[in-house]
PDB file of N, CA and C in Angstrom:
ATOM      1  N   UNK A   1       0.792  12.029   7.913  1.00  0.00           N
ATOM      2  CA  UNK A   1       1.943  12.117   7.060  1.00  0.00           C
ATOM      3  C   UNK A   1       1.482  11.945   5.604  1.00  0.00           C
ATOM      4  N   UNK A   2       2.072  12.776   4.666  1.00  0.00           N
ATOM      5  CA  UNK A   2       1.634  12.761   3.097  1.00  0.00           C
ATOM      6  C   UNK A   2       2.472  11.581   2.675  1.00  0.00           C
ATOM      7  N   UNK A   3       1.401  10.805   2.240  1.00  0.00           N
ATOM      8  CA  UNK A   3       1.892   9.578   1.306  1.00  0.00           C
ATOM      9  C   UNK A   3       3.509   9.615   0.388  1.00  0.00           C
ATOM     10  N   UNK A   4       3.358  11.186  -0.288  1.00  0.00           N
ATOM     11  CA  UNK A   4       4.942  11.481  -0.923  1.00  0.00           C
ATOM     12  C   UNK A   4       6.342  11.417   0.157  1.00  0.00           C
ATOM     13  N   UNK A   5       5.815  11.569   1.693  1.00  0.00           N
ATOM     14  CA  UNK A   5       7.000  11.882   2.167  1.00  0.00           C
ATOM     15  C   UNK A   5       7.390  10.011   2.919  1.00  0.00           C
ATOM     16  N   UNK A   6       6.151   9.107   3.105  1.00  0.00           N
ATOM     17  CA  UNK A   6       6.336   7.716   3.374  1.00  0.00           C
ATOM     18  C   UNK A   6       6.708   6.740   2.350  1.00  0.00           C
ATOM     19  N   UNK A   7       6.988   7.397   0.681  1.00  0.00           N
ATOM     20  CA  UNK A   7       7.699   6.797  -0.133  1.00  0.00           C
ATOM     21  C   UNK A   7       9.134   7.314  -0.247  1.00  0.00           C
ATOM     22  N   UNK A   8       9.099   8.886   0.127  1.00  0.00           N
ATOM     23  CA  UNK A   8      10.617   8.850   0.545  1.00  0.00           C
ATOM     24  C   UNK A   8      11.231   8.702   1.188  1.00  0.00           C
ATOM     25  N   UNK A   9      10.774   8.428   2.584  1.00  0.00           N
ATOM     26  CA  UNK A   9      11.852   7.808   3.787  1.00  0.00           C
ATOM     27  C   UNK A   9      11.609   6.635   3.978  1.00  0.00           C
ATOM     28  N   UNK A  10      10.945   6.277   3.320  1.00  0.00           N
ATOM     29  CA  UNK A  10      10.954   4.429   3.171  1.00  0.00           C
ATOM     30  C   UNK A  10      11.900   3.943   1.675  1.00  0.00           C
ATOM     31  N   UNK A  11      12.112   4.898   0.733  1.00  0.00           N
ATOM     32  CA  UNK A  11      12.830   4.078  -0.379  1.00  0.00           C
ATOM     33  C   UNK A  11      11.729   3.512  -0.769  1.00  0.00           C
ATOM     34  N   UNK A  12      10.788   3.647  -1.630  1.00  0.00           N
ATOM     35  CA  UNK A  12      10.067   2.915  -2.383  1.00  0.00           C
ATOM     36  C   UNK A  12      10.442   3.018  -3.725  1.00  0.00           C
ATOM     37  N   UNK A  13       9.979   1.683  -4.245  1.00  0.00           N
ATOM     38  CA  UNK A  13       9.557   2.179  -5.860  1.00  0.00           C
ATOM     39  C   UNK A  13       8.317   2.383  -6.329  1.00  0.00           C
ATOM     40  N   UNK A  14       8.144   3.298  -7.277  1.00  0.00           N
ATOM     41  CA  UNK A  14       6.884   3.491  -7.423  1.00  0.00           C
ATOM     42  C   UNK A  14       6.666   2.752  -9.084  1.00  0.00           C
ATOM     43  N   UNK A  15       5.662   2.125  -8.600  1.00  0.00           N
ATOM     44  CA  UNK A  15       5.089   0.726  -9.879  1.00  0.00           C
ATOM     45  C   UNK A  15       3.359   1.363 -10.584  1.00  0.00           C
ATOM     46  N   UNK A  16       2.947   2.229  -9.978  1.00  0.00           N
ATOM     47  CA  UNK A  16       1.538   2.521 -10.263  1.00  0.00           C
ATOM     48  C   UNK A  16       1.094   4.159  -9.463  1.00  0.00           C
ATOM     49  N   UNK A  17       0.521   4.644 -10.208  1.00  0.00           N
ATOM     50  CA  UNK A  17      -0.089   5.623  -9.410  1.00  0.00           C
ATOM     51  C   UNK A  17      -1.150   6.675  -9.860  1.00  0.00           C
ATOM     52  N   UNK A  18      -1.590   7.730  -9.182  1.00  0.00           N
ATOM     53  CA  UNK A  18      -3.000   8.057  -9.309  1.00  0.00           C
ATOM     54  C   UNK A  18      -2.885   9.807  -9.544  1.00  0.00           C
ATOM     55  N   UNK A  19      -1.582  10.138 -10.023  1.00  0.00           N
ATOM     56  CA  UNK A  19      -1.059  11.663 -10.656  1.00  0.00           C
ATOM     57  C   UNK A  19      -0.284  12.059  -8.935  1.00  0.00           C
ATOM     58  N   UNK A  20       0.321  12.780  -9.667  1.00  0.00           N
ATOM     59  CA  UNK A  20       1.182  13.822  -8.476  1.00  0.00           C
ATOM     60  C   UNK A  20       0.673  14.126  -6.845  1.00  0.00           C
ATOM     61  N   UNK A  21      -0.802  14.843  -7.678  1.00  0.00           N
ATOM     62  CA  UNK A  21      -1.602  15.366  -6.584  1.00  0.00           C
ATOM     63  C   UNK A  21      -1.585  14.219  -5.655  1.00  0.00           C
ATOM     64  N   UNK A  22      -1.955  13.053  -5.615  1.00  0.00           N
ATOM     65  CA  UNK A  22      -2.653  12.426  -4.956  1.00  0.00           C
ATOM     66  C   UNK A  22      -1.713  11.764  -3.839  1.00  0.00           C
ATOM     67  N   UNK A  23      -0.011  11.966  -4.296  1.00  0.00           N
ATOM     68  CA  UNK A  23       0.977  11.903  -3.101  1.00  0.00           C
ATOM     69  C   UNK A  23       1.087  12.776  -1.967  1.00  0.00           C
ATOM     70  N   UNK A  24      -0.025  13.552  -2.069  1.00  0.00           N
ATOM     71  CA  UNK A  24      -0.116  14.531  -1.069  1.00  0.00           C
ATOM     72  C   UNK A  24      -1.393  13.940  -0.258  1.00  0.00           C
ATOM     73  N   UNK A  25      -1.910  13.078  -0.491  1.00  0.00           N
ATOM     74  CA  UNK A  25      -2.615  12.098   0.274  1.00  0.00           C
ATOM     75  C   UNK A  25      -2.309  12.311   1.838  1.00  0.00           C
ATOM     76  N   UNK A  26      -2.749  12.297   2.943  1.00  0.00           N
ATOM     77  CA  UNK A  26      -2.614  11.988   3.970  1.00  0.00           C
ATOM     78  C   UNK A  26      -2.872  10.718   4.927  1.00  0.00           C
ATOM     79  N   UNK A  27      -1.995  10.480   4.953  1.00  0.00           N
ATOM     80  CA  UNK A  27      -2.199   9.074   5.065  1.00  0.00           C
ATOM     81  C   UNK A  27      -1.907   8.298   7.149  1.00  0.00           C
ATOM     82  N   UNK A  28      -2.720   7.900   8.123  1.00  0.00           N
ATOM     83  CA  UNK A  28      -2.343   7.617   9.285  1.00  0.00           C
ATOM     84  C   UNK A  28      -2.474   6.803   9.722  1.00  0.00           C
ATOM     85  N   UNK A  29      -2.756   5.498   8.647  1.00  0.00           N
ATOM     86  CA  UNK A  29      -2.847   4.286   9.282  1.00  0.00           C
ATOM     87  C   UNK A  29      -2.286   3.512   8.162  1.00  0.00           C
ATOM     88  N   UNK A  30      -1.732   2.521   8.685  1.00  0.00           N
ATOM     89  CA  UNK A  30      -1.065   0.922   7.846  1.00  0.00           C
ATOM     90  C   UNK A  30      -1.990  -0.470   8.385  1.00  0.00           C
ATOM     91  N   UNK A  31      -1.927  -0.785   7.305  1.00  0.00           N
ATOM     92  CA  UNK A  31      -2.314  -2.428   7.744  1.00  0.00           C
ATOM     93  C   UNK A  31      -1.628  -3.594   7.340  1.00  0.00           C
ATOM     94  N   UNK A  32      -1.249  -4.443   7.625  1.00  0.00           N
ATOM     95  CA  UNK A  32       0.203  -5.598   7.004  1.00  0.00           C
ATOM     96  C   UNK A  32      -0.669  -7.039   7.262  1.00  0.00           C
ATOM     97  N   UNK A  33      -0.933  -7.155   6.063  1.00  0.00           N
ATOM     98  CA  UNK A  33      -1.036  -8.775   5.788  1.00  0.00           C
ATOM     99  C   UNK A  33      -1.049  -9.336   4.865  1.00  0.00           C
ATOM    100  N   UNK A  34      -1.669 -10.861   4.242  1.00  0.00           N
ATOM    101  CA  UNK A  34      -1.544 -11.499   3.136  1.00  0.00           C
ATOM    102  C   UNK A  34      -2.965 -12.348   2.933  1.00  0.00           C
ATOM    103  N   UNK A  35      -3.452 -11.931   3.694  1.00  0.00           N
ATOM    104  CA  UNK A  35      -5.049 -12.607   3.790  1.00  0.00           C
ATOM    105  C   UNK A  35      -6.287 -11.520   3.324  1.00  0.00           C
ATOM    106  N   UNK A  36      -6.476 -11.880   2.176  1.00  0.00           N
ATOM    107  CA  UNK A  36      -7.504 -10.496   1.657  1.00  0.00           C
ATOM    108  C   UNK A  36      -8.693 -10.490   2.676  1.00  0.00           C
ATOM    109  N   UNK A  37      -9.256 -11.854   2.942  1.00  0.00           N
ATOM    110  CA  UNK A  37     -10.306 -11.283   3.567  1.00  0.00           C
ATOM    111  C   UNK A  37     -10.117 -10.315   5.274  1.00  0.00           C
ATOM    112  N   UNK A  38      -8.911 -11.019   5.822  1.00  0.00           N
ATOM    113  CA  UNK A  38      -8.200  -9.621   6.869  1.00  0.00           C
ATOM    114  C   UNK A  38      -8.447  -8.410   6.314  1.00  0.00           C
ATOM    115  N   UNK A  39      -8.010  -8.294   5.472  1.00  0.00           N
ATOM    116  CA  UNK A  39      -7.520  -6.586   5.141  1.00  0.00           C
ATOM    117  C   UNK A  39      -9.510  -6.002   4.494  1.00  0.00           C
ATOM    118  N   UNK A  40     -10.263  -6.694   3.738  1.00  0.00           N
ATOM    119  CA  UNK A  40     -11.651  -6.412   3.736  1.00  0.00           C
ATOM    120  C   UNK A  40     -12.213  -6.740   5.048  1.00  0.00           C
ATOM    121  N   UNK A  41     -11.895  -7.551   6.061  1.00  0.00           N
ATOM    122  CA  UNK A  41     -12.317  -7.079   7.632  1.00  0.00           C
ATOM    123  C   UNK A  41     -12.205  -5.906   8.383  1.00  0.00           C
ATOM    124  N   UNK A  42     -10.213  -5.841   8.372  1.00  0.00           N
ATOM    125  CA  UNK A  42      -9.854  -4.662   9.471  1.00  0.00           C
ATOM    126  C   UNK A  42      -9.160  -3.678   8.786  1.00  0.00           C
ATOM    127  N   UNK A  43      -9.092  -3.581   7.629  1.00  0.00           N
ATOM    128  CA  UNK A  43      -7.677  -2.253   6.808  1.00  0.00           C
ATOM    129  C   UNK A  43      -8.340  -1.050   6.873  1.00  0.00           C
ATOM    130  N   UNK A  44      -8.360  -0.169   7.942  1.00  0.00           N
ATOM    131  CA  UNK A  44      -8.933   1.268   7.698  1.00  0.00           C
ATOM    132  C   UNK A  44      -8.726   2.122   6.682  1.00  0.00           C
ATOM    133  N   UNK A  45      -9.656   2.617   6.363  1.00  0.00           N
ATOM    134  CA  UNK A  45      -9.616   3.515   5.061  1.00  0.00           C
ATOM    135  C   UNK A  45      -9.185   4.360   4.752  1.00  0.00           C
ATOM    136  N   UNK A  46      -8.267   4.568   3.263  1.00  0.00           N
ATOM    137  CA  UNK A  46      -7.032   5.418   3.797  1.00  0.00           C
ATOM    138  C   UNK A  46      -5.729   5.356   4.131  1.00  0.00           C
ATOM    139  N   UNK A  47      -5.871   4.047   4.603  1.00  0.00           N
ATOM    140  CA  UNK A  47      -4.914   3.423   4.862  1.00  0.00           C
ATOM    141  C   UNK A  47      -3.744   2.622   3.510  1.00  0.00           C
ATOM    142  N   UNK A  48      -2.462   2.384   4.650  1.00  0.00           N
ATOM    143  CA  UNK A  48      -1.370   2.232   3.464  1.00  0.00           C
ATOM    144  C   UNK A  48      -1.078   0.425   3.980  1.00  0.00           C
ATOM    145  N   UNK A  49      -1.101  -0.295   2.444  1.00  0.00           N
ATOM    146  CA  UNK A  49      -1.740  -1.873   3.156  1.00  0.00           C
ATOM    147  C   UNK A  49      -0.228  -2.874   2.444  1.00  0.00           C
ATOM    148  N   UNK A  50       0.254  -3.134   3.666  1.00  0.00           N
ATOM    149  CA  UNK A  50       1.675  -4.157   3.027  1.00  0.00           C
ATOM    150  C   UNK A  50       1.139  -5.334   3.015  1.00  0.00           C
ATOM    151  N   UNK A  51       1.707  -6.061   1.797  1.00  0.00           N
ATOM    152  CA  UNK A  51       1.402  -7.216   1.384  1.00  0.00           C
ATOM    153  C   UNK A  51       3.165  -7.845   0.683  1.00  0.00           C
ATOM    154  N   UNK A  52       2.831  -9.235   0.253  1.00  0.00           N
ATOM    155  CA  UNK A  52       3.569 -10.009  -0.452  1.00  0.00           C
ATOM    156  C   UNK A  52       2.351 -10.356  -1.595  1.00  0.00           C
ATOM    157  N   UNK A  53       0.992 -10.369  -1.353  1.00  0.00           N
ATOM    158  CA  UNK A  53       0.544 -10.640  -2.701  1.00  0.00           C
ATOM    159  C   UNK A  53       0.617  -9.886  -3.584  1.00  0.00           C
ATOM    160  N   UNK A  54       0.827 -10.353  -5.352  1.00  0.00           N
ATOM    161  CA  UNK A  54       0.563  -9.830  -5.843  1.00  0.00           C
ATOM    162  C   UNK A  54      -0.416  -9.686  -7.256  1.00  0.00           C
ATOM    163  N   UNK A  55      -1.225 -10.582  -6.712  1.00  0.00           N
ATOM    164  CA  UNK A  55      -2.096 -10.626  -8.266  1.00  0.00           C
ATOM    165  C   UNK A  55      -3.262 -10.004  -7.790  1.00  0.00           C
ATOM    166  N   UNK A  56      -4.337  -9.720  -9.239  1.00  0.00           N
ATOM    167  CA  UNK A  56      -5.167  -8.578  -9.250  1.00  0.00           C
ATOM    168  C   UNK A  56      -5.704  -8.412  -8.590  1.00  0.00           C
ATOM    169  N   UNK A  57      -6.461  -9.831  -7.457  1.00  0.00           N
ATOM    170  CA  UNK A  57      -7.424  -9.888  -6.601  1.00  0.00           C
ATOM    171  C   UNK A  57      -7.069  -8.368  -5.284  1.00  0.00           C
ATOM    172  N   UNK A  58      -5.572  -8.476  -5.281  1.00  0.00           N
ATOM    173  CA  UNK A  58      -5.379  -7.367  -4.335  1.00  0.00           C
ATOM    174  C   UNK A  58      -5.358  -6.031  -4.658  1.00  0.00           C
ATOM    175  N   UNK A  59      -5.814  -5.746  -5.707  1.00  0.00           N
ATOM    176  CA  UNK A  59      -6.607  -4.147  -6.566  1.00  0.00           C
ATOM    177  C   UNK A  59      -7.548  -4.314  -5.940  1.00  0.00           C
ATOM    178  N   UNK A  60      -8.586  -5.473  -6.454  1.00  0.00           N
ATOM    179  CA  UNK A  60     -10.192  -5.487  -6.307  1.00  0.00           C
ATOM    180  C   UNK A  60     -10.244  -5.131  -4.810  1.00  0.00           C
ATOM    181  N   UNK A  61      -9.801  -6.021  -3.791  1.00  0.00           N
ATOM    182  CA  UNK A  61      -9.675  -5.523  -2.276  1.00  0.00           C
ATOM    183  C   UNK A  61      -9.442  -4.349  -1.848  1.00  0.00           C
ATOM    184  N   UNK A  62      -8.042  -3.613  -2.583  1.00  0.00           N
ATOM    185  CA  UNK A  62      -7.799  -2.612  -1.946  1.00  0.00           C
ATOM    186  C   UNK A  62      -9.013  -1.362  -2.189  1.00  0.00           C
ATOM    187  N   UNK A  63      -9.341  -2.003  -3.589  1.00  0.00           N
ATOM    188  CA  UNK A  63     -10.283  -0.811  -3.897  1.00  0.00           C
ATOM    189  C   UNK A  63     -11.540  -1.010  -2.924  1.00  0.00           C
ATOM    190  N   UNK A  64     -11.958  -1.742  -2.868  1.00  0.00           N
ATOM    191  CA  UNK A  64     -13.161  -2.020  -1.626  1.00  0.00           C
ATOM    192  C   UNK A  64     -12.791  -1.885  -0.520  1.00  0.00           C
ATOM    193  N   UNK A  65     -11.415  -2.017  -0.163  1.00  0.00           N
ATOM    194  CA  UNK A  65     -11.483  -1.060   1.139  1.00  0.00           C
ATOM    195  C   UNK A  65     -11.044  -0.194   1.420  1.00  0.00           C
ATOM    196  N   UNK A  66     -11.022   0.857   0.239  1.00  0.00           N
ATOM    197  CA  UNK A  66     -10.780   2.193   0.068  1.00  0.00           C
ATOM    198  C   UNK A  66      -9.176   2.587   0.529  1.00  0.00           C
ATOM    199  N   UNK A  67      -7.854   1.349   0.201  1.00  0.00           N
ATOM    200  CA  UNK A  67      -6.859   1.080   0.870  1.00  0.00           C
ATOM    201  C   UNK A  67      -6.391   2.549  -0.002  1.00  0.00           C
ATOM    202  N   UNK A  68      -5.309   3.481   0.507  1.00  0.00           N
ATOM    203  CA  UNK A  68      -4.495   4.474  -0.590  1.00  0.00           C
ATOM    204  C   UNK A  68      -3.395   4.182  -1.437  1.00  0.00           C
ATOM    205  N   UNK A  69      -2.826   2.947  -0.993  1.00  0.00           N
ATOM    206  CA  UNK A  69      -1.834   2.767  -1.571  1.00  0.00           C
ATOM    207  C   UNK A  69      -1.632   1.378  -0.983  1.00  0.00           C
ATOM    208  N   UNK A  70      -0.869   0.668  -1.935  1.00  0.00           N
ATOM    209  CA  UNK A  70      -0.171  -0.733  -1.384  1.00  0.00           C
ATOM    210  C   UNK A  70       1.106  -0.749  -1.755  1.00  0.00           C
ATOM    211  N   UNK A  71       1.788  -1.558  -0.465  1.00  0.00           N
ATOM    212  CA  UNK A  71       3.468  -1.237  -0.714  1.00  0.00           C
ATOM    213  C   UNK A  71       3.893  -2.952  -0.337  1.00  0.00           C
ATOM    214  N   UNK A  72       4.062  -3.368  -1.803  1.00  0.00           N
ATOM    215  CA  UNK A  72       4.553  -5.203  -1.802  1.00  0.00           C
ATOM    216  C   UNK A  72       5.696  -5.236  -1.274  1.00  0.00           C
ATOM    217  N   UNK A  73       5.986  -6.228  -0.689  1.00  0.00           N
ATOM    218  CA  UNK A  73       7.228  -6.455   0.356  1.00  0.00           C
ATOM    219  C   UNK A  73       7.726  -7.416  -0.329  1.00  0.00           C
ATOM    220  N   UNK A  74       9.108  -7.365   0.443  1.00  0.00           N
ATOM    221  CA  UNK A  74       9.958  -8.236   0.180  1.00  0.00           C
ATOM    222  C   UNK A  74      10.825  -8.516  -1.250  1.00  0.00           C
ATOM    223  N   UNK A  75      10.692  -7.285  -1.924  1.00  0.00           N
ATOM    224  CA  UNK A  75      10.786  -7.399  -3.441  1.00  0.00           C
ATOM    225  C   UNK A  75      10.057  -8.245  -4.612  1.00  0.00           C
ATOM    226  N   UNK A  76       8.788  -8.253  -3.788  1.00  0.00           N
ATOM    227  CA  UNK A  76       7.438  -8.712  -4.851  1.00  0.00           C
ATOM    228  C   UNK A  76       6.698  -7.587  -5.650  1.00  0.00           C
ATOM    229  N   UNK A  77       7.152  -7.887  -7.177  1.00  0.00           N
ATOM    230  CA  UNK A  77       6.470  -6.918  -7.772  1.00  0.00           C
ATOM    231  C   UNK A  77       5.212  -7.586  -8.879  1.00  0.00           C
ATOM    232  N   UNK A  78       3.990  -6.688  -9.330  1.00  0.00           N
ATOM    233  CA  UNK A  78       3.267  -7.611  -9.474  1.00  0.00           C
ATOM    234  C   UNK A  78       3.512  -7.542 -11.052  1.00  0.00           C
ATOM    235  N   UNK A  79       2.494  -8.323 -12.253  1.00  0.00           N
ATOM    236  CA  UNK A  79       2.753  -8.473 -13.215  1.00  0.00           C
ATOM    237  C   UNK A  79       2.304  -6.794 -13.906  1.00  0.00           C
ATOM    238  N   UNK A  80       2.099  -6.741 -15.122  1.00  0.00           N
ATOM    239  CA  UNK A  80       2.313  -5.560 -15.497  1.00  0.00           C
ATOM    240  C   UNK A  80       1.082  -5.392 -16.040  1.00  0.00           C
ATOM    241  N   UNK A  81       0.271  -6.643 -16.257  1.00  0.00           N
ATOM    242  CA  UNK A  81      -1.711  -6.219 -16.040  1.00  0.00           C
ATOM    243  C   UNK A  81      -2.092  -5.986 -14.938  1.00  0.00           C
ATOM    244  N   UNK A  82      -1.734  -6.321 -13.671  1.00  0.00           N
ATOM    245  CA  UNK A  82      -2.058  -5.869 -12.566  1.00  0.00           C
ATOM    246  C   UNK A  82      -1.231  -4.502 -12.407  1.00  0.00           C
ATOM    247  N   UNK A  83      -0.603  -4.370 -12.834  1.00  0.00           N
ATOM    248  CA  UNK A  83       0.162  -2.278 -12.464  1.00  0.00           C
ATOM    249  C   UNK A  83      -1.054  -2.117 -13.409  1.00  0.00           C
ATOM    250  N   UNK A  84      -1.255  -2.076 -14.288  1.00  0.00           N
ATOM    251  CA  UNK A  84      -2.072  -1.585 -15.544  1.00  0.00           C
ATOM    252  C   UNK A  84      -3.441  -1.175 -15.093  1.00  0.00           C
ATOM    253  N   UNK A  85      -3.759  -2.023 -14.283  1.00  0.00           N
ATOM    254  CA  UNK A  85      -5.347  -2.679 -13.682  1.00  0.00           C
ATOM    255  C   UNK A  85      -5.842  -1.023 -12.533  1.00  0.00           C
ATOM    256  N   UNK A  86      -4.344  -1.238 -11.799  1.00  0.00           N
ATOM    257  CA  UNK A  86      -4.313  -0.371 -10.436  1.00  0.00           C
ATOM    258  C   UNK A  86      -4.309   1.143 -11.190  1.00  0.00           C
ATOM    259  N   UNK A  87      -2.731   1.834 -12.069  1.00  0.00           N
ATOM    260  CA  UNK A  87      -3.164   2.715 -12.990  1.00  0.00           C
ATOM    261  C   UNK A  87      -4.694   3.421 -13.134  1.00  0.00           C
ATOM    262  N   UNK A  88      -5.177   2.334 -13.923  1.00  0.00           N
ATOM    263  CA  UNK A  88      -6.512   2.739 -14.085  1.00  0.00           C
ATOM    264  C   UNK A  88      -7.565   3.171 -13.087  1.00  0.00           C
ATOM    265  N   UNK A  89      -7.670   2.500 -12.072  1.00  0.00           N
ATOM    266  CA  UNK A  89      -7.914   2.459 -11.005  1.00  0.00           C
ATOM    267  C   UNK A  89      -7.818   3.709 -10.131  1.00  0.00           C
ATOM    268  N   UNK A  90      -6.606   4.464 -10.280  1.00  0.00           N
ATOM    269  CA  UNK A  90      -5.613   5.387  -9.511  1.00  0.00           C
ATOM    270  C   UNK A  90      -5.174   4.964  -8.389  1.00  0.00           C
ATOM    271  N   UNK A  91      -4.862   3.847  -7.905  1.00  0.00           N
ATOM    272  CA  UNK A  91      -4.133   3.256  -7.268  1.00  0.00           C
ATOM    273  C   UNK A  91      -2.922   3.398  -7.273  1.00  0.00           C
ATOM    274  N   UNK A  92      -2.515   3.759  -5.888  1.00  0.00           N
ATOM    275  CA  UNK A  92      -0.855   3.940  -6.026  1.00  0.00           C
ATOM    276  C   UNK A  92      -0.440   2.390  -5.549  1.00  0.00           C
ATOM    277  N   UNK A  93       0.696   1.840  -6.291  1.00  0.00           N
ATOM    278  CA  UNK A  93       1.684   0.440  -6.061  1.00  0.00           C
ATOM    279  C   UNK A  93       2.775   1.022  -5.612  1.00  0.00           C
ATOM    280  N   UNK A  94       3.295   0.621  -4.867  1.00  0.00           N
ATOM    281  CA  UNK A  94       4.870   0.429  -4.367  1.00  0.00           C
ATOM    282  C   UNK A  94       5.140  -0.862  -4.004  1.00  0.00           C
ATOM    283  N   UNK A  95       6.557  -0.991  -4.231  1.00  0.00           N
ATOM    284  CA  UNK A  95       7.303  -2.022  -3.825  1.00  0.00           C
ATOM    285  C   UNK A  95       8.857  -2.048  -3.063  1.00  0.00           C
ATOM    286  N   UNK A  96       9.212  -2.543  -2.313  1.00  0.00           N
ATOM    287  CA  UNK A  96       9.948  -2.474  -0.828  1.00  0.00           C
ATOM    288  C   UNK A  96      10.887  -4.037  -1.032  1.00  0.00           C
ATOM    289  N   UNK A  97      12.068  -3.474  -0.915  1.00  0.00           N
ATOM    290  CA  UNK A  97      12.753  -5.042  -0.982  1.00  0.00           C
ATOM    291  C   UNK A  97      12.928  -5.492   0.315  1.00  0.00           C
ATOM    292  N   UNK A  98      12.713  -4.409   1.733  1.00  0.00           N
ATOM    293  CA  UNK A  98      12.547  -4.919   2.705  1.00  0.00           C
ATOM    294  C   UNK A  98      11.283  -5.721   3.231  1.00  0.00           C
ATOM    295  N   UNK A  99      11.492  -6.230   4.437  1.00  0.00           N
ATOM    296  CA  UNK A  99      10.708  -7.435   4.417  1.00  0.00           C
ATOM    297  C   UNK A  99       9.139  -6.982   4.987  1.00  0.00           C
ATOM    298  N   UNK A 100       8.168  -7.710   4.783  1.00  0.00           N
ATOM    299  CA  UNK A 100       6.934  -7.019   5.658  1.00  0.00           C
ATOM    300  C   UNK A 100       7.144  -6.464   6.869  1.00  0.00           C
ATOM    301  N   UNK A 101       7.763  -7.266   7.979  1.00  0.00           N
ATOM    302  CA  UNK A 101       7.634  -7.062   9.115  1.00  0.00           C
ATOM    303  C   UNK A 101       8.698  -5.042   9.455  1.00  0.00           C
ATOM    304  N   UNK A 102       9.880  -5.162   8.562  1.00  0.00           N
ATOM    305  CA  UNK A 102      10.661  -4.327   8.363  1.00  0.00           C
ATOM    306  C   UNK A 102       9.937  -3.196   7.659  1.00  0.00           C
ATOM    307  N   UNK A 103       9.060  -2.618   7.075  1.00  0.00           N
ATOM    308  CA  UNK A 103       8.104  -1.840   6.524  1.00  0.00           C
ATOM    309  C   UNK A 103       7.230  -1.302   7.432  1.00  0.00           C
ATOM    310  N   UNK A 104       6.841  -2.463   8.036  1.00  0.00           N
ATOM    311  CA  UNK A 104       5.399  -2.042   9.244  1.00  0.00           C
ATOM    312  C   UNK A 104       6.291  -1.257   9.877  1.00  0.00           C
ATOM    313  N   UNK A 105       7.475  -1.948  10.581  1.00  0.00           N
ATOM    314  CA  UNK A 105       7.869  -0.981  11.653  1.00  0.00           C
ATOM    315  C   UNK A 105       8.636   0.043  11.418  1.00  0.00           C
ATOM    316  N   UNK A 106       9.200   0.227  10.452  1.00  0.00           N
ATOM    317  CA  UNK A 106       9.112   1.967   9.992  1.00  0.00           C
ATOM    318  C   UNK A 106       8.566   2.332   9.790  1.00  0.00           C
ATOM    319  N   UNK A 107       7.583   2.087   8.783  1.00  0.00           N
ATOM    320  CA  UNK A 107       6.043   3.135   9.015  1.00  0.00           C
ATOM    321  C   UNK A 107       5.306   3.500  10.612  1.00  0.00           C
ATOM    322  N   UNK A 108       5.586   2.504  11.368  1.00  0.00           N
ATOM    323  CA  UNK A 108       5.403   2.755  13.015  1.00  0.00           C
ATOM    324  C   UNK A 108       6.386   3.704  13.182  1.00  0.00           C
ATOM    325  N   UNK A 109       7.804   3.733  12.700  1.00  0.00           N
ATOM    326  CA  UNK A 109       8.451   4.742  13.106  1.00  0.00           C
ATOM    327  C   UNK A 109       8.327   6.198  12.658  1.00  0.00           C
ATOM    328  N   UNK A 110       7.292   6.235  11.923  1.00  0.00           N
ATOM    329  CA  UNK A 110       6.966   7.457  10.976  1.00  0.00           C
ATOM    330  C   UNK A 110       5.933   8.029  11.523  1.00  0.00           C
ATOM    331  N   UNK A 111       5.145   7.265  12.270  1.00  0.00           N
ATOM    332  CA  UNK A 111       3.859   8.015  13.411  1.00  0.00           C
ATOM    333  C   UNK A 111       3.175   6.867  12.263  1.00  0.00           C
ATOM    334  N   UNK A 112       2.785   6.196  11.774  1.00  0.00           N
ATOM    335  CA  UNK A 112       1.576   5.526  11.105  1.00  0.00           C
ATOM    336  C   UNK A 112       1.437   4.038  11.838  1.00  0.00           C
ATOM    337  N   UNK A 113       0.358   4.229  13.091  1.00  0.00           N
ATOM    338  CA  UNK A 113      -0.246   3.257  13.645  1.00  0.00           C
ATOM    339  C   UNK A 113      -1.040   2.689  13.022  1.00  0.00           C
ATOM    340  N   UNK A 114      -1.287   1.524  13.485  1.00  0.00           N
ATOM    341  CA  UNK A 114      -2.328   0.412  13.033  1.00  0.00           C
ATOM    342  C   UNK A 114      -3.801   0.652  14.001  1.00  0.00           C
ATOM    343  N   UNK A 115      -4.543   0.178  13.291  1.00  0.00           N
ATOM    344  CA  UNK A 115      -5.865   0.416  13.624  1.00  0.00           C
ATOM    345  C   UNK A 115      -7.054  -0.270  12.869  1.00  0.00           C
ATOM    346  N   UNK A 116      -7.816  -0.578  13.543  1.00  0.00           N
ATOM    347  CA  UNK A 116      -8.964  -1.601  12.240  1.00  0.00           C
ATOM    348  C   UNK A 116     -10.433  -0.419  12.116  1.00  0.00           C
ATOM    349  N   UNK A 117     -11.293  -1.406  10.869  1.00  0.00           N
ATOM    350  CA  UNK A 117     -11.890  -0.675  10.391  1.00  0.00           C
ATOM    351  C   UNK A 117     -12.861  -0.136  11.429  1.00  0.00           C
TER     352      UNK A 117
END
């Protein structure tokens, strides 16, 4: 599924991103947690990574584990040096006022299984 069509049937907002093109991303795996070193263990690459954190450390991660996008839950949005940080980066941010657990499992309902690295 293209990353553009899992921000529109999820309702996202979009806080950061990496140009147009890159919502055409294909994207088939999610990973949901709050423990960076989890997600630098098991977040497959490519992958679309829900969190509640939001400070920079979770750029530096996502970028090391080649995450495509992160979608903050629960209506956590991060500060605006960290959008800035990701931007640069080409990191796509989203943010979801639904809750983690409520995210994962629509993205499960979207065909995007979980899977480790």
């Amino acid at each position: 599924m293209k990353l553009r069509e899992i921000t529109e049937r999820l309702g996202l907002s979009t806080l950061s991103g990496a140009g147009e093109d890159s919502l055409s991303t294909d994207v088939r795996f999610g990973h949901a947690s709050d423990l960076l070193s989890d997600v630098l263990a098991n977040a497959p690459a490519g992958c679309v990574l829900v969190t509640i954190q939001v400070h920079m450390n979770v750029i530096a991660v996502a970028l090391h584990a080649g995450v495509a996008a992160v979608i903050f839950s629960s209506g956590m949005v991060p500060d605006e040096e960290v959008k800035k940080r990701a931007t640069e980066e080409k990191l796509f941010l989203f943010s979801s006022q639904e809750t983690t657990f409520t995210v994962a499992g629509r993205m499960y309902e979207l065909g995007i299984s979980g899977a480790k690295r």
